[in-house]
Structures are given as C-alpha cells and as structure tokens.
N, C-alpha and C. Protein backbone atom coordinates (compact mmCIF):
# COMPACT_ATOMS: atom_id res chain seq x y z
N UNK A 1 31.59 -205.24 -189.74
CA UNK A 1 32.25 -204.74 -190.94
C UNK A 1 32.33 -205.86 -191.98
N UNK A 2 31.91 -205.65 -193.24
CA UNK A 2 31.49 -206.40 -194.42
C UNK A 2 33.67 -206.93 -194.43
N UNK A 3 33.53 -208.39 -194.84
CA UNK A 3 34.66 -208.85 -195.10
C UNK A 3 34.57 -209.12 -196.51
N UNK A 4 33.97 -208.53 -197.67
CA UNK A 4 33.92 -208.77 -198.93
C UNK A 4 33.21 -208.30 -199.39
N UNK A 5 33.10 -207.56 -200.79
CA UNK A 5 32.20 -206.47 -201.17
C UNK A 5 31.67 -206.87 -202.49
N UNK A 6 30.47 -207.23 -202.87
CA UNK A 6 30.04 -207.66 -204.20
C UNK A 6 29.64 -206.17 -205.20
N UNK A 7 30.59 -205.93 -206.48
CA UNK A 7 30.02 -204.47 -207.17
C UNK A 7 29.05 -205.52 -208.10
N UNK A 8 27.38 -204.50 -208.02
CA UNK A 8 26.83 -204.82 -208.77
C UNK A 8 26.04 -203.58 -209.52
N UNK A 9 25.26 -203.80 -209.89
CA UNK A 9 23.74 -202.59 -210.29
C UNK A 9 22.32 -203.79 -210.52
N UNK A 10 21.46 -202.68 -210.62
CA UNK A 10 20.17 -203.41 -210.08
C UNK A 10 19.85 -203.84 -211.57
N UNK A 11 19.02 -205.06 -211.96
CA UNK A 11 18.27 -205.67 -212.88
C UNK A 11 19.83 -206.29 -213.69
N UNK A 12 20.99 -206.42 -212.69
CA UNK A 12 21.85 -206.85 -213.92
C UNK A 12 21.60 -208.68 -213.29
N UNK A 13 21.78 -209.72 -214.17
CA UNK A 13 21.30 -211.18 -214.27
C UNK A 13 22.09 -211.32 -213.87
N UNK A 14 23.86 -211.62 -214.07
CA UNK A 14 24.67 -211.63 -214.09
C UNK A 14 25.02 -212.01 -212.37
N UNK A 15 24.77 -210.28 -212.08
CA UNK A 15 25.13 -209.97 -210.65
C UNK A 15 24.29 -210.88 -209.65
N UNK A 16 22.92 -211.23 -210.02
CA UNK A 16 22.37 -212.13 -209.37
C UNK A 16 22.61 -213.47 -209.20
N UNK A 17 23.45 -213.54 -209.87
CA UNK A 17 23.35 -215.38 -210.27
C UNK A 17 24.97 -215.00 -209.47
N UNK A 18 25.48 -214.29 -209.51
CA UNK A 18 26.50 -214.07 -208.50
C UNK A 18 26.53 -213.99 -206.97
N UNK A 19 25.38 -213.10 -206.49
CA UNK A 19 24.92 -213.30 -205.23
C UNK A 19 24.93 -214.19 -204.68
N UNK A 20 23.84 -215.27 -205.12
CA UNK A 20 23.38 -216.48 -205.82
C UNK A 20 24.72 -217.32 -204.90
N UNK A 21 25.80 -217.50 -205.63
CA UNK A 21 26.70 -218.40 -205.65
C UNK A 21 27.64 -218.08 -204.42
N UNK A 22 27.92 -216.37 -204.15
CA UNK A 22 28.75 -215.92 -203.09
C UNK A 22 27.93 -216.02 -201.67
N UNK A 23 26.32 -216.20 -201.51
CA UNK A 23 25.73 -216.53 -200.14
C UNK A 23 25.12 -217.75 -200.16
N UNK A 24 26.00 -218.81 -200.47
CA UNK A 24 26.57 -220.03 -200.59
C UNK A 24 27.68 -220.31 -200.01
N UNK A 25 28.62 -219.30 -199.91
CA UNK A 25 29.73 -219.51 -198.94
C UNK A 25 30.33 -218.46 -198.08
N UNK A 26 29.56 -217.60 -198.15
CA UNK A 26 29.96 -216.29 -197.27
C UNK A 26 28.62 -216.20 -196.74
N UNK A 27 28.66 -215.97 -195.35
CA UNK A 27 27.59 -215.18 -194.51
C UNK A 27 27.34 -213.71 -195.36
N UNK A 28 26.16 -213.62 -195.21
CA UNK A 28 25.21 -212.25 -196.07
C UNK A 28 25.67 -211.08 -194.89
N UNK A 29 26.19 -211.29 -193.62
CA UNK A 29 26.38 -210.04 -192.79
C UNK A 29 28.31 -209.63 -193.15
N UNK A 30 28.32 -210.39 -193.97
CA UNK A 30 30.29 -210.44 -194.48
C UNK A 30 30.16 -210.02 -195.61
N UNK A 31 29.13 -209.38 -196.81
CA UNK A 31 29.26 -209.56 -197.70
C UNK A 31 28.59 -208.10 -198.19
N UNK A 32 28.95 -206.95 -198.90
CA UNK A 32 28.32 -205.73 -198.42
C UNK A 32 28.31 -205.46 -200.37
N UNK A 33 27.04 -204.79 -200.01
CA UNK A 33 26.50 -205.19 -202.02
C UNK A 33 26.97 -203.48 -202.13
N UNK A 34 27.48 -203.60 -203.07
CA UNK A 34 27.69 -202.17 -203.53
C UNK A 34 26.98 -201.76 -205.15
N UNK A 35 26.11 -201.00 -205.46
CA UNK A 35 25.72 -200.60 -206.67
C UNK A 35 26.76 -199.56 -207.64
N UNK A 36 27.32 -200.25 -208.37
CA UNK A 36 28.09 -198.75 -208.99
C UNK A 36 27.56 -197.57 -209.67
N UNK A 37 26.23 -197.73 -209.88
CA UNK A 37 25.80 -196.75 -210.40
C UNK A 37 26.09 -195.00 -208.98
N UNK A 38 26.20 -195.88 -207.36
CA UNK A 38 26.50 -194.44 -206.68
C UNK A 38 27.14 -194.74 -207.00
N UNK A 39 28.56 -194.65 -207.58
CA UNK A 39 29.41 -193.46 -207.67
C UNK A 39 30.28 -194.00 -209.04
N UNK A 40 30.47 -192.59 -209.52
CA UNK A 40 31.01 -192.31 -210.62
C UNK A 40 32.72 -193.38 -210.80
N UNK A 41 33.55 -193.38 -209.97
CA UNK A 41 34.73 -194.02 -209.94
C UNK A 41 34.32 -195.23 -210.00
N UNK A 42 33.47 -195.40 -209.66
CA UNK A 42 33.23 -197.06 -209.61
C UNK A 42 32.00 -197.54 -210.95
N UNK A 43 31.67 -196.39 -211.27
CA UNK A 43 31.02 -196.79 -212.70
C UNK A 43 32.11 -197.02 -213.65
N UNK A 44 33.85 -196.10 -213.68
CA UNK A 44 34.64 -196.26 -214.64
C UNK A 44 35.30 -197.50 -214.37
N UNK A 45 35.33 -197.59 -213.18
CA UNK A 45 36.29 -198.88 -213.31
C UNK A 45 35.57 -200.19 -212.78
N UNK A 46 34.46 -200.64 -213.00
CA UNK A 46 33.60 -201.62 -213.04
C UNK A 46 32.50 -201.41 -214.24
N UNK A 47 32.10 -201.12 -214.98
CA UNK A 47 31.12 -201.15 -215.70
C UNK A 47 30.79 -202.09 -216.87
N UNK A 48 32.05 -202.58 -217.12
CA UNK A 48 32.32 -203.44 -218.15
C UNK A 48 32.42 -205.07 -217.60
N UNK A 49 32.50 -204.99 -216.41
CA UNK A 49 33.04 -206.42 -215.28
C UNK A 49 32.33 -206.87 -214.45
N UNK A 50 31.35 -205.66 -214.18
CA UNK A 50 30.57 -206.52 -212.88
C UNK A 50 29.75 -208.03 -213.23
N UNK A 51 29.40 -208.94 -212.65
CA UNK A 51 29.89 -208.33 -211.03
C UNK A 51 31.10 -208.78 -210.86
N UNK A 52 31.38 -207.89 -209.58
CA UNK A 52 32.90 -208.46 -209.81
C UNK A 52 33.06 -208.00 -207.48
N UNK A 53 33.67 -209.33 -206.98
CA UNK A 53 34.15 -209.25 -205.64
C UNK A 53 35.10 -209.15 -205.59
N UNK A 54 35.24 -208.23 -204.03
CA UNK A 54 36.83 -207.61 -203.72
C UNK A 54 36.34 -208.21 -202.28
N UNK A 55 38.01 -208.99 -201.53
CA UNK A 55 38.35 -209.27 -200.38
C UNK A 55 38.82 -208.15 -199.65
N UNK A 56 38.29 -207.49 -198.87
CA UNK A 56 38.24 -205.99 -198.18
C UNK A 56 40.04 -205.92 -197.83
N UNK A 57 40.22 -207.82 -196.85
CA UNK A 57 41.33 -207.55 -196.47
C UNK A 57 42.94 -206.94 -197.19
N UNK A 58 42.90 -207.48 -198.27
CA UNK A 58 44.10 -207.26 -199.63
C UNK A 58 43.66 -206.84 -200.76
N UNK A 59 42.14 -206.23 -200.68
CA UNK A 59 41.69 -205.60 -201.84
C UNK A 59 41.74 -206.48 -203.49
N UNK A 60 41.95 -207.83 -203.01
CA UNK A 60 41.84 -208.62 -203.98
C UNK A 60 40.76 -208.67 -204.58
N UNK A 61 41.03 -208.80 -206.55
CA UNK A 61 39.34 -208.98 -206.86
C UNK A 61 39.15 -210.25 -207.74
N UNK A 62 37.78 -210.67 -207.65
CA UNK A 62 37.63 -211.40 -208.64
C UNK A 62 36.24 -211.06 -209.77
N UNK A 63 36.70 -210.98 -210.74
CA UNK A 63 35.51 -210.48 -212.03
C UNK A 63 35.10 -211.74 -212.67
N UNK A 64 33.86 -211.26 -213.06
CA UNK A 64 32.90 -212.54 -213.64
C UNK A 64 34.00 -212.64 -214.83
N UNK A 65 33.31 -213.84 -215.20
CA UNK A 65 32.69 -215.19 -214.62
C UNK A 65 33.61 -215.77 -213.65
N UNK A 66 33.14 -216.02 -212.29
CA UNK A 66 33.63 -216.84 -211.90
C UNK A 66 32.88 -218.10 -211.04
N UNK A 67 32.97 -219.39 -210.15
CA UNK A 67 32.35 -220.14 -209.72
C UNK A 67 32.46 -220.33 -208.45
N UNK A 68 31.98 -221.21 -207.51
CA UNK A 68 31.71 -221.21 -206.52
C UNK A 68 33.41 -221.74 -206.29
N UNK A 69 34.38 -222.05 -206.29
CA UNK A 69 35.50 -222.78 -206.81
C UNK A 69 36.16 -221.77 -206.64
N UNK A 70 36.23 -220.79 -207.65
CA UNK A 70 36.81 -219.84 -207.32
C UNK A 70 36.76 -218.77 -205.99
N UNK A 71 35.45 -218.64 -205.93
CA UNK A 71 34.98 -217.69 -204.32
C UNK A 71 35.49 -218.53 -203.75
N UNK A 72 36.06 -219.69 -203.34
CA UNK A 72 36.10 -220.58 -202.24
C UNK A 72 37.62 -219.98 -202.35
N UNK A 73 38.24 -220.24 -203.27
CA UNK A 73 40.10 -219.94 -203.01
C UNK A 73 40.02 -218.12 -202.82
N UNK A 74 39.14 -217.44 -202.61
CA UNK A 74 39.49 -216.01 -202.85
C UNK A 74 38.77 -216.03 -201.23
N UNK A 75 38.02 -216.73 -200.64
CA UNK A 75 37.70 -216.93 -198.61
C UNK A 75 38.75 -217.46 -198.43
N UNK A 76 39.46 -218.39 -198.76
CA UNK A 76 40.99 -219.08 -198.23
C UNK A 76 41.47 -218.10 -198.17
C-alpha cells in the first residue's frame, strides 16, 4: 500500500521535475502517481496546484513548488 500519493497529469513539466525530486527520497513502491484528469473531484480540487503530494497517513499535503527539503519534513 502506497504511503504517499503524487497528483499529477501527463505532459505536465512541473509534475516531472517533481517525481524527479520525490524518488530521491521515497521508494517508487511507497509512492502511488495519481492522474487527475480520472476523476472529476480531483480535477476541481487540484488543477490549479499540481503537482501536489499527500501523506496517505494524515492526509497531509504539500503543493508545488516545493523541494527536496520540504518532502524530507513531510517523510518525518
């Protein structure tokens, strides 16, 4: 079971250079890519932010921009 969920959509730069930085410190089998384009709730309330990671455990998020610095205090 993914311990952190990256919202992205495909061809966004952004989201890559995010990947990028989050499988740098998270194992890729902890880390579960979600596209918002499936689903509609998650197109309204991400579309403007991605990418943006949520900690599964407390549903904590963090929205771009952020750095490797930051992912590190949001795995703490």
């Amino acid at each position: 079971m993914a311990k952190y969920v990256l919202y992205h959509t495909e061809g966004c730069h952004l989201c890559e250079q995010a990947l990028e930085l989050i499988l740098q410190l998270i194992p890729s089998q902890e880390c579960e890519l979600v596209d918002i384009l499936s689903d509609e709730a998650l197109m309204v309330a991400y579309q403007t932010s991605i990418p943006v990671i949520k900690r599964c455990s407390d549903e904590q998020v963090l929205y771009w921009p952020f750095d490797q610095q930051k992912i590190q205090q949001l795995v703490e």
